[in-house]
C-alpha atoms as a PDB file:
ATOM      1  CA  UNK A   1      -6.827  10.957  -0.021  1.00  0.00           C
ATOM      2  CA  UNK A   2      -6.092   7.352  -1.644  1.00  0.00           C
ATOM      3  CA  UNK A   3      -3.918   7.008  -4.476  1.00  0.00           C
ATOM      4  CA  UNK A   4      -5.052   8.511  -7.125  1.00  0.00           C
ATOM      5  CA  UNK A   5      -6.776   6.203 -10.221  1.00  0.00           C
ATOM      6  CA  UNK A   6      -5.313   6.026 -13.714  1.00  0.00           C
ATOM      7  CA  UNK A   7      -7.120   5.165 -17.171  1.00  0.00           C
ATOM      8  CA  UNK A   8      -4.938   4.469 -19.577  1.00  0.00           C
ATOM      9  CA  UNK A   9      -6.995   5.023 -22.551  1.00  0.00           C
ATOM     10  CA  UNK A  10      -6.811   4.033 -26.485  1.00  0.00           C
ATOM     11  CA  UNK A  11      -5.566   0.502 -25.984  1.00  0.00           C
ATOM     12  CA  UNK A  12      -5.343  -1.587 -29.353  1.00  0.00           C
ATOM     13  CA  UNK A  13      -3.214  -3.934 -28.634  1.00  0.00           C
ATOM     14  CA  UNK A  14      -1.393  -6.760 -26.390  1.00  0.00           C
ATOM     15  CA  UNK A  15       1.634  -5.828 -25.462  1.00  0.00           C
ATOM     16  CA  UNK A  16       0.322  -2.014 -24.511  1.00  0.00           C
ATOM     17  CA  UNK A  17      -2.597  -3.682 -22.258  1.00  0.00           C
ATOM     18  CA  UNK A  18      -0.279  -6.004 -20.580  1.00  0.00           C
ATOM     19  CA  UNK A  19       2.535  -3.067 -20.036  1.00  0.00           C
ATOM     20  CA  UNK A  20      -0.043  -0.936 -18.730  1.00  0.00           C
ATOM     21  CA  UNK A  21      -1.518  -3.166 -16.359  1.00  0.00           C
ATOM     22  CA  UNK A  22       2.116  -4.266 -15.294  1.00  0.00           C
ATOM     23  CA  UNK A  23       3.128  -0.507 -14.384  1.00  0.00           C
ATOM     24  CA  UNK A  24       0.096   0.008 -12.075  1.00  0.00           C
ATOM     25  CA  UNK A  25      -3.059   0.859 -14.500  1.00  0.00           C
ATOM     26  CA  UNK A  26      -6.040   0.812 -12.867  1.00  0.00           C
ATOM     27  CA  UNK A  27      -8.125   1.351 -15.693  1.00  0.00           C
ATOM     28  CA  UNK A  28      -7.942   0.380 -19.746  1.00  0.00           C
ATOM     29  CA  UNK A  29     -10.095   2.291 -22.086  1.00  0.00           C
ATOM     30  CA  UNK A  30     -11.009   0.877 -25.555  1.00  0.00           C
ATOM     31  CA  UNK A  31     -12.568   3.034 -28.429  1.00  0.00           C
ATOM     32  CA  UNK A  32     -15.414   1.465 -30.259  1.00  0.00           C
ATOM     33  CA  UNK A  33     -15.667   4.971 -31.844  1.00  0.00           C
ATOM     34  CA  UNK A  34     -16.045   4.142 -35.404  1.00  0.00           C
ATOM     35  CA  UNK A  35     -14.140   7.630 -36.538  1.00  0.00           C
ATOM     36  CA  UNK A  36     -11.509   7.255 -34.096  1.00  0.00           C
ATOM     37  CA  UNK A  37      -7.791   7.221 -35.076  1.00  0.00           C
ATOM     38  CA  UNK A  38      -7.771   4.561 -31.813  1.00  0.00           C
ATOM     39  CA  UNK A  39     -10.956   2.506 -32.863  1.00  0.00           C
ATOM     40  CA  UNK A  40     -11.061  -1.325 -32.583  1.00  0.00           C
ATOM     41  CA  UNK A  41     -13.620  -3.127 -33.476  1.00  0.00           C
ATOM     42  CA  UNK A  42     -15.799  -5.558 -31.381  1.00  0.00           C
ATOM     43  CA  UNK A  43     -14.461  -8.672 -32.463  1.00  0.00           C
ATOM     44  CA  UNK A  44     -10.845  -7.594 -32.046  1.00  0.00           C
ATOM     45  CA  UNK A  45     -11.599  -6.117 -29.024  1.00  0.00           C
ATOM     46  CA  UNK A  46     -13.222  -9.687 -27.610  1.00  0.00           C
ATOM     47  CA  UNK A  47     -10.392 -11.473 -28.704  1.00  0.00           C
ATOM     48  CA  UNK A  48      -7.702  -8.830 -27.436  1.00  0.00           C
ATOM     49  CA  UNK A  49      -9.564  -8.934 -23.984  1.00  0.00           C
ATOM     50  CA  UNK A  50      -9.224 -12.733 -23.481  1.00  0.00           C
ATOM     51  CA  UNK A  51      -5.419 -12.492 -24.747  1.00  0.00           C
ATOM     52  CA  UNK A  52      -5.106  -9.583 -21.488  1.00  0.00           C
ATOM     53  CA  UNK A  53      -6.449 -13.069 -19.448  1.00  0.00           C
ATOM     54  CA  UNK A  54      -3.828 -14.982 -20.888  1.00  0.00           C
ATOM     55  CA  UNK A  55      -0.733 -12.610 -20.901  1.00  0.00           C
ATOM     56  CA  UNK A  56      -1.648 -11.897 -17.340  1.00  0.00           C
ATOM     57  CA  UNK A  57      -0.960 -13.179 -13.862  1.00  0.00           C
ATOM     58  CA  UNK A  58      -1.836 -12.218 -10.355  1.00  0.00           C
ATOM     59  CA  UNK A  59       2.188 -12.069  -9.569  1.00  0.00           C
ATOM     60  CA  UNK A  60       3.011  -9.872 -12.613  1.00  0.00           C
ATOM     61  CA  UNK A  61       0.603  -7.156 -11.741  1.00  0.00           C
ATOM     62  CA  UNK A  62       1.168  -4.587  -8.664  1.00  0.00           C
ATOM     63  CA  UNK A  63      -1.841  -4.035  -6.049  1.00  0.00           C
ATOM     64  CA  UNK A  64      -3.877  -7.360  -8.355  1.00  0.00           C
ATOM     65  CA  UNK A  65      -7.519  -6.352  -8.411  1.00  0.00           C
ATOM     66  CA  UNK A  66     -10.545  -7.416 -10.815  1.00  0.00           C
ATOM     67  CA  UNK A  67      -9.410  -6.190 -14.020  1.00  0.00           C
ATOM     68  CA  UNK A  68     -11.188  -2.994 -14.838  1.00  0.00           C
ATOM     69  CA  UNK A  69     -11.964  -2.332 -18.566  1.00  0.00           C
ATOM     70  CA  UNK A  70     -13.955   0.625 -20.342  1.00  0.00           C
ATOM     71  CA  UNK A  71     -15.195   1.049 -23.669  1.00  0.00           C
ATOM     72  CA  UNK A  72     -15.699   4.117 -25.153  1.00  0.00           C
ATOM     73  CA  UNK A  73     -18.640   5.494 -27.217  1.00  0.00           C
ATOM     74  CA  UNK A  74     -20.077   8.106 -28.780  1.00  0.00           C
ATOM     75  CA  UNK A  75     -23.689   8.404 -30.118  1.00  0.00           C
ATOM     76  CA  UNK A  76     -23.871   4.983 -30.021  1.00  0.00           C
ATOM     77  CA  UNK A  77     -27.613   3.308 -29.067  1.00  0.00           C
ATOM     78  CA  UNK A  78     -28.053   1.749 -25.522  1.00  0.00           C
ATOM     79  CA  UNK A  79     -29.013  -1.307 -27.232  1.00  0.00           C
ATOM     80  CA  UNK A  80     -26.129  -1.011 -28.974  1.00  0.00           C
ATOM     81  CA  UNK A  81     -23.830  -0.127 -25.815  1.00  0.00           C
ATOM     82  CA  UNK A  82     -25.389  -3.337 -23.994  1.00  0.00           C
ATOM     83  CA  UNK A  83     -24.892  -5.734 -26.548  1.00  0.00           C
ATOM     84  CA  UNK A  84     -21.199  -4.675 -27.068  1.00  0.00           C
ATOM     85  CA  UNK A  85     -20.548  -4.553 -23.171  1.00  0.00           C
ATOM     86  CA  UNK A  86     -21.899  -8.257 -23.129  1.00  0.00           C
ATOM     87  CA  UNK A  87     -20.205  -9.256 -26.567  1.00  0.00           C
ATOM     88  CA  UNK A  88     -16.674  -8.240 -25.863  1.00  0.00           C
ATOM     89  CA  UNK A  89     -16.370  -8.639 -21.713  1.00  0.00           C
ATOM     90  CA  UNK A  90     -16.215  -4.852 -20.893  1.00  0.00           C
ATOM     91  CA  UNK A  91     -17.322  -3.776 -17.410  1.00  0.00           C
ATOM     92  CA  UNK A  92     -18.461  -0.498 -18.112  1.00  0.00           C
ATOM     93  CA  UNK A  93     -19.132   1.856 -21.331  1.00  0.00           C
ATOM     94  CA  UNK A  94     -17.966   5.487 -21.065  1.00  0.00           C
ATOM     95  CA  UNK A  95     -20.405   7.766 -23.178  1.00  0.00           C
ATOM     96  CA  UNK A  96     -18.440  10.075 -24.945  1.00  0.00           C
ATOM     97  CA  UNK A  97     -20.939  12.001 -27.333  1.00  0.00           C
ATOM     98  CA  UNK A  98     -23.767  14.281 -26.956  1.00  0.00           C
ATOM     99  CA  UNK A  99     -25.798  11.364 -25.015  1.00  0.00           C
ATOM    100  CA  UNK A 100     -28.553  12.390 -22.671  1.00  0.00           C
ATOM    101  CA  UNK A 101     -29.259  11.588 -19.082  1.00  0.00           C
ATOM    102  CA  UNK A 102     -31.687   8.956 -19.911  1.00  0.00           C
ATOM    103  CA  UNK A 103     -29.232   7.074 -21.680  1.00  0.00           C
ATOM    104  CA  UNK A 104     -27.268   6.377 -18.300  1.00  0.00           C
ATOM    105  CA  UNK A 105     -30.462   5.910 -15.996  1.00  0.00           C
ATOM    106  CA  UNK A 106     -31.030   2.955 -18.499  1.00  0.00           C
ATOM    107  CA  UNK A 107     -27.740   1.969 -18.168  1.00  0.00           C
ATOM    108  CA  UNK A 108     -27.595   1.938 -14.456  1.00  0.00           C
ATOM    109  CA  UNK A 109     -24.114   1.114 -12.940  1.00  0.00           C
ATOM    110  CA  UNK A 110     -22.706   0.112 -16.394  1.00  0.00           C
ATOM    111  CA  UNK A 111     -21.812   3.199 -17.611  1.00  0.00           C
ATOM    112  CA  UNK A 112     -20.477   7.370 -16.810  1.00  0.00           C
ATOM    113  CA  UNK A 113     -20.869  10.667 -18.936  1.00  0.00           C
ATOM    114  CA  UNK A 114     -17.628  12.432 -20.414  1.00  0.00           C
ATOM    115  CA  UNK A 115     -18.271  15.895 -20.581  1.00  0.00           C
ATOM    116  CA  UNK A 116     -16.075  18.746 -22.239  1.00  0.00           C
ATOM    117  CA  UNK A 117     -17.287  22.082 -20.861  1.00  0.00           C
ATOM    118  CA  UNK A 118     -16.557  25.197 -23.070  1.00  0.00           C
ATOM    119  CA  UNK A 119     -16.506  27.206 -19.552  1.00  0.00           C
ATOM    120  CA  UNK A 120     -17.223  26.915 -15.769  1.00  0.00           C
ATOM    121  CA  UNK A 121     -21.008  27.218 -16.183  1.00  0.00           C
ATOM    122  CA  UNK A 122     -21.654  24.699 -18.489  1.00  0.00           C
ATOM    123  CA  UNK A 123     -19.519  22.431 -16.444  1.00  0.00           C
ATOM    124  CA  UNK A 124     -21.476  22.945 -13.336  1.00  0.00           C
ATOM    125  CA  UNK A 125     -24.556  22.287 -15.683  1.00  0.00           C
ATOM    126  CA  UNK A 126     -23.885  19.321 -16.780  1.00  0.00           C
ATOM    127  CA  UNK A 127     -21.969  17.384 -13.639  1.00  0.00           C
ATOM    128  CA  UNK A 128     -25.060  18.537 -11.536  1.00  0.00           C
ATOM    129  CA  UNK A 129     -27.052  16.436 -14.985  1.00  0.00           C
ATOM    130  CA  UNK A 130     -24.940  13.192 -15.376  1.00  0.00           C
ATOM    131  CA  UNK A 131     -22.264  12.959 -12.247  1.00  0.00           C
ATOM    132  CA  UNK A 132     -25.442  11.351 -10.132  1.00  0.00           C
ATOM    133  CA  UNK A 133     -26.153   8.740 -12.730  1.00  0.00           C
ATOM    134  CA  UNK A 134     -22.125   7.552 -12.906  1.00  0.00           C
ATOM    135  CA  UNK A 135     -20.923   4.697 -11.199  1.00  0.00           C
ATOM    136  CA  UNK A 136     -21.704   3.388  -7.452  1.00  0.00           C
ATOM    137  CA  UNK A 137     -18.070   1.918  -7.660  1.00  0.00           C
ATOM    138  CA  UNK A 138     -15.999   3.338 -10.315  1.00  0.00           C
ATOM    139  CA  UNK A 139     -16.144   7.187 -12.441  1.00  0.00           C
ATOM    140  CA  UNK A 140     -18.984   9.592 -12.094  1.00  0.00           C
ATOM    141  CA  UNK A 141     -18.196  11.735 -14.468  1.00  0.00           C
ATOM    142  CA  UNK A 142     -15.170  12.881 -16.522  1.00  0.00           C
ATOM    143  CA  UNK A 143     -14.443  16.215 -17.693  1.00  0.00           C
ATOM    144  CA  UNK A 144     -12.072  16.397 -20.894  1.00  0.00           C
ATOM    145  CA  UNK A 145     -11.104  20.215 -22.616  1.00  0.00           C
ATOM    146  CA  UNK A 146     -13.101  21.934 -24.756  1.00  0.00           C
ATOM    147  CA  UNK A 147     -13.264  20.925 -28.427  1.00  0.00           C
ATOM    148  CA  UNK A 148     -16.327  21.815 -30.529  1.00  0.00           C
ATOM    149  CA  UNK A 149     -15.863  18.764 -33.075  1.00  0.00           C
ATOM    150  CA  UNK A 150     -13.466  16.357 -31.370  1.00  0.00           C
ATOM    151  CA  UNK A 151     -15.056  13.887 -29.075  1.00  0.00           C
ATOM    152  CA  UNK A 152     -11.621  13.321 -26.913  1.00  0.00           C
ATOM    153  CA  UNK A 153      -8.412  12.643 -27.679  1.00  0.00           C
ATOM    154  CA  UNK A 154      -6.901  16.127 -29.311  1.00  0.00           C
ATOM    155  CA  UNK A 155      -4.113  16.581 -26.582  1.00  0.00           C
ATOM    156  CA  UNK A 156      -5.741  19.490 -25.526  1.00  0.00           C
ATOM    157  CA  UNK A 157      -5.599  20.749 -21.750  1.00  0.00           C
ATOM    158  CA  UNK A 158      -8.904  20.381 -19.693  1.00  0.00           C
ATOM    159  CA  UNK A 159      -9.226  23.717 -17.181  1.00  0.00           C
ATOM    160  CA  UNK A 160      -8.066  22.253 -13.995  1.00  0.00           C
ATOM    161  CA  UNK A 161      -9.654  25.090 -11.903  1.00  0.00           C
ATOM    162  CA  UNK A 162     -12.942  23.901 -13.096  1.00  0.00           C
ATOM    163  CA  UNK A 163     -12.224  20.694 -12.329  1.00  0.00           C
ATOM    164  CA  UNK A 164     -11.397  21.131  -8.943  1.00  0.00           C
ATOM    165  CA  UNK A 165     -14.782  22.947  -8.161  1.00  0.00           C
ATOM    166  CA  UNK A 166     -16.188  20.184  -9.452  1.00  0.00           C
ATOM    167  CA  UNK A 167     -14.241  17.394  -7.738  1.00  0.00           C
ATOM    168  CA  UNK A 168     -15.182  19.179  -4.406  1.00  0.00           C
ATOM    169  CA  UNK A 169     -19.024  18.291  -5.204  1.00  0.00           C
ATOM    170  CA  UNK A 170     -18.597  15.506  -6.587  1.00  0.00           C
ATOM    171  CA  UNK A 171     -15.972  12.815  -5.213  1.00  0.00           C
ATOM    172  CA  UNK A 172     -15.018  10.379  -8.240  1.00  0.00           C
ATOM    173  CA  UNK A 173     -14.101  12.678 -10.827  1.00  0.00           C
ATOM    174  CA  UNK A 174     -12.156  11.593 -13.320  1.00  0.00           C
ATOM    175  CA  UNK A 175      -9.743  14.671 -15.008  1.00  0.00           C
ATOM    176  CA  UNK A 176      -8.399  14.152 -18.758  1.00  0.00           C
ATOM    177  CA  UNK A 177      -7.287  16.369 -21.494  1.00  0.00           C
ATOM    178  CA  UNK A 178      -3.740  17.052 -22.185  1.00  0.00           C
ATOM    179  CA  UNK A 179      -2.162  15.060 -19.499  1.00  0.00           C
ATOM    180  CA  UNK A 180       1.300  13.691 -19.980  1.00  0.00           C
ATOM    181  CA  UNK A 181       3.963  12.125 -17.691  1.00  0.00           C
ATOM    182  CA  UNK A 182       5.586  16.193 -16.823  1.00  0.00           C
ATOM    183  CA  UNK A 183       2.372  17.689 -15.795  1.00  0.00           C
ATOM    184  CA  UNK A 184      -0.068  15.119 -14.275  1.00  0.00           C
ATOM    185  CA  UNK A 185       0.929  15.390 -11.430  1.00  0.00           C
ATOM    186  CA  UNK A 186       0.749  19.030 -11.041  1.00  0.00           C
ATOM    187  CA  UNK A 187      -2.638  18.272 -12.683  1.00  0.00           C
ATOM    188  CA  UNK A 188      -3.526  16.053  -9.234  1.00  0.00           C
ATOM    189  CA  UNK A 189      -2.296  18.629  -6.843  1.00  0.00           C
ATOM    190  CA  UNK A 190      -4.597  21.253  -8.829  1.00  0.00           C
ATOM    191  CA  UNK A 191      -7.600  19.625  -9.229  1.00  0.00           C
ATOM    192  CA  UNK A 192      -7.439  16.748  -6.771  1.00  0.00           C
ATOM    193  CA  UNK A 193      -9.468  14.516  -9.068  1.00  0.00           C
ATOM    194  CA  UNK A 194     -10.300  10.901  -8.216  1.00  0.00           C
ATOM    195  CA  UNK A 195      -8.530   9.220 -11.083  1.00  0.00           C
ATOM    196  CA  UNK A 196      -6.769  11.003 -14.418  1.00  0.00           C
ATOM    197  CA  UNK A 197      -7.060   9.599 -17.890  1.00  0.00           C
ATOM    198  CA  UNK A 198      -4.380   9.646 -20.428  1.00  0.00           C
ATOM    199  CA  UNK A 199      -4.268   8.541 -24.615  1.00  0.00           C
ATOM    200  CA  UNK A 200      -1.997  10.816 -26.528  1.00  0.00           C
ATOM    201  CA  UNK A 201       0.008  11.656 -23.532  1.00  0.00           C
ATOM    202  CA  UNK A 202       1.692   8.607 -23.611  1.00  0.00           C
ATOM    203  CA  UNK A 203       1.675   7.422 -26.951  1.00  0.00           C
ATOM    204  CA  UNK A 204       3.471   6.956 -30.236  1.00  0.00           C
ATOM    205  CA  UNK A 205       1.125   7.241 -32.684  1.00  0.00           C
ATOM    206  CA  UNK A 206      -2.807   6.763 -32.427  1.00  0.00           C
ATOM    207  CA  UNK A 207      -2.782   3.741 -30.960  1.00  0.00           C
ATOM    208  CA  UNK A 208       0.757   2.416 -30.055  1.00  0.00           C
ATOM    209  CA  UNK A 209       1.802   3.624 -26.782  1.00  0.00           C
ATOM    210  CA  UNK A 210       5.174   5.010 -25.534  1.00  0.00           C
ATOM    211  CA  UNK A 211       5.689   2.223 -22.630  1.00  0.00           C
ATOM    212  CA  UNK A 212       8.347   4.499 -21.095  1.00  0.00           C
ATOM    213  CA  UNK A 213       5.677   7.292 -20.887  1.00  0.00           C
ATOM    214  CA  UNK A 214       3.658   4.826 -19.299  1.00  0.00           C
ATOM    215  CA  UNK A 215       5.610   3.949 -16.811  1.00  0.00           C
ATOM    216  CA  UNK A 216       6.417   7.366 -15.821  1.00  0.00           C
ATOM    217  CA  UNK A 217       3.032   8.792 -15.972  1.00  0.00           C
ATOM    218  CA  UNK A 218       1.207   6.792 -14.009  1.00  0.00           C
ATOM    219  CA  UNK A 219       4.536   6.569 -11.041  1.00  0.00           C
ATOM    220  CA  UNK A 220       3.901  10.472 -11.559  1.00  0.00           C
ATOM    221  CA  UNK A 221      -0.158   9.918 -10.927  1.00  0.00           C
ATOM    222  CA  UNK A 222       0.299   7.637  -7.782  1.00  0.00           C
ATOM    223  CA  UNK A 223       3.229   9.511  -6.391  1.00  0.00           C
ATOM    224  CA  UNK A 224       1.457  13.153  -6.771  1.00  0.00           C
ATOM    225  CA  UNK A 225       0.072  13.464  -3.465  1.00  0.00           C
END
């Protein structure tokens, strides 16, 4: 197995892009999630996306490769999604809400289903639904814990056993929920997902991320197996 992915979601600003990318991120997540506690708007987003051009260098980055960055959304339109993608620069949208199949067939290779199962069946239910549709060359689906209001982000622990029936089926899972720098990587060796996905795990406060944690987590991710 390759080194495991990382997503280091809920980026809103410089300095946590840049340290990110710096420490090995393979992945940035931005959430154009009105409601969010880690929403940023379009405009901000466009403008913090070309400043990640500028603050960065090929030298200054480990493993360089074509920078990688995913909005998220939830109930959004796919009108709404494409324009958005095209506005800000964005290379894929991750749909977040109660969106249905059709939404990604329309989307084709721009975009991937988060799911948050409230047990093993409904898991199987709806990977066998959306993981097909995800991405020829990124995610195919990401499973996130159980919350029957949140749409991601509470901290709370996905069920890494159903996760790693899953990942057997379906090769480019992506595992979040509850990860942090001391358990990801017994997350890894659990589940043996594709690529993990952290926002509160490594943060501050909504939004401003612990750089240490960072650091640490994602050294944890890559080092795990």
């Amino acid at each position: 197995m390759t080194d495991v992915q990382v997503k280091i979601c809920g980026i809103t600003n410089r300095d946590d892009a840049i340290a990110a990318l710096e420490a090995g991120a393979d992945y940035l997540g931005f959430n154009l999630y009105p409601k969010s506690s880690r929403y940023i708007p379009p405009e901000k987003l466009r403008e913090l996306i070309l400043e990640i051009g500028e603050g960065t260098s090929q030298s200054s980055i480990p493993n360089p490769q074509p920078l990688r960055f995913i909005g998220i959304f939830v109930n959004e339109t796919v009108q709404g999604i494409t324009d958005i993608l095209s506005f800000t620069g964005l290379a894929y949208a991750q749909l977040h809400g109660d969106e249905p199949p059709e939404f990604l067939q329309q989307l084709t290779g721009k975009a991937f289903k988060a799911v948050r199962p409230a047990d093993a069946e409904s898991a199987r239910d709806a990977a066998s639904r959306f993981a097909p549709l995800g991405l020829d060359d990124g995610p195919q689906l990401l499973i996130d814990a159980y919350d029957p209001a949140e749409y991601g982000g509470t901290g709370k622990k996905a069920d890494w056993h159903v996760a790693a029936k899953l990942a057997q089926r379906h090769p480019r899972l992506m595992l979040a929920g509850g990860l942090t720098p001391a358990n990801v990587a017994q997350a890894i060796r659990a589940a043996r997902p594709w690529a993990v996905d952290v926002a509160s795990g490594v943060e501050v406060s909504p939004g401003r991320k612990d750089h240490d944690a960072m650091r640490a987590f994602i050294r944890a991710a890559k080092e795990s197996l």
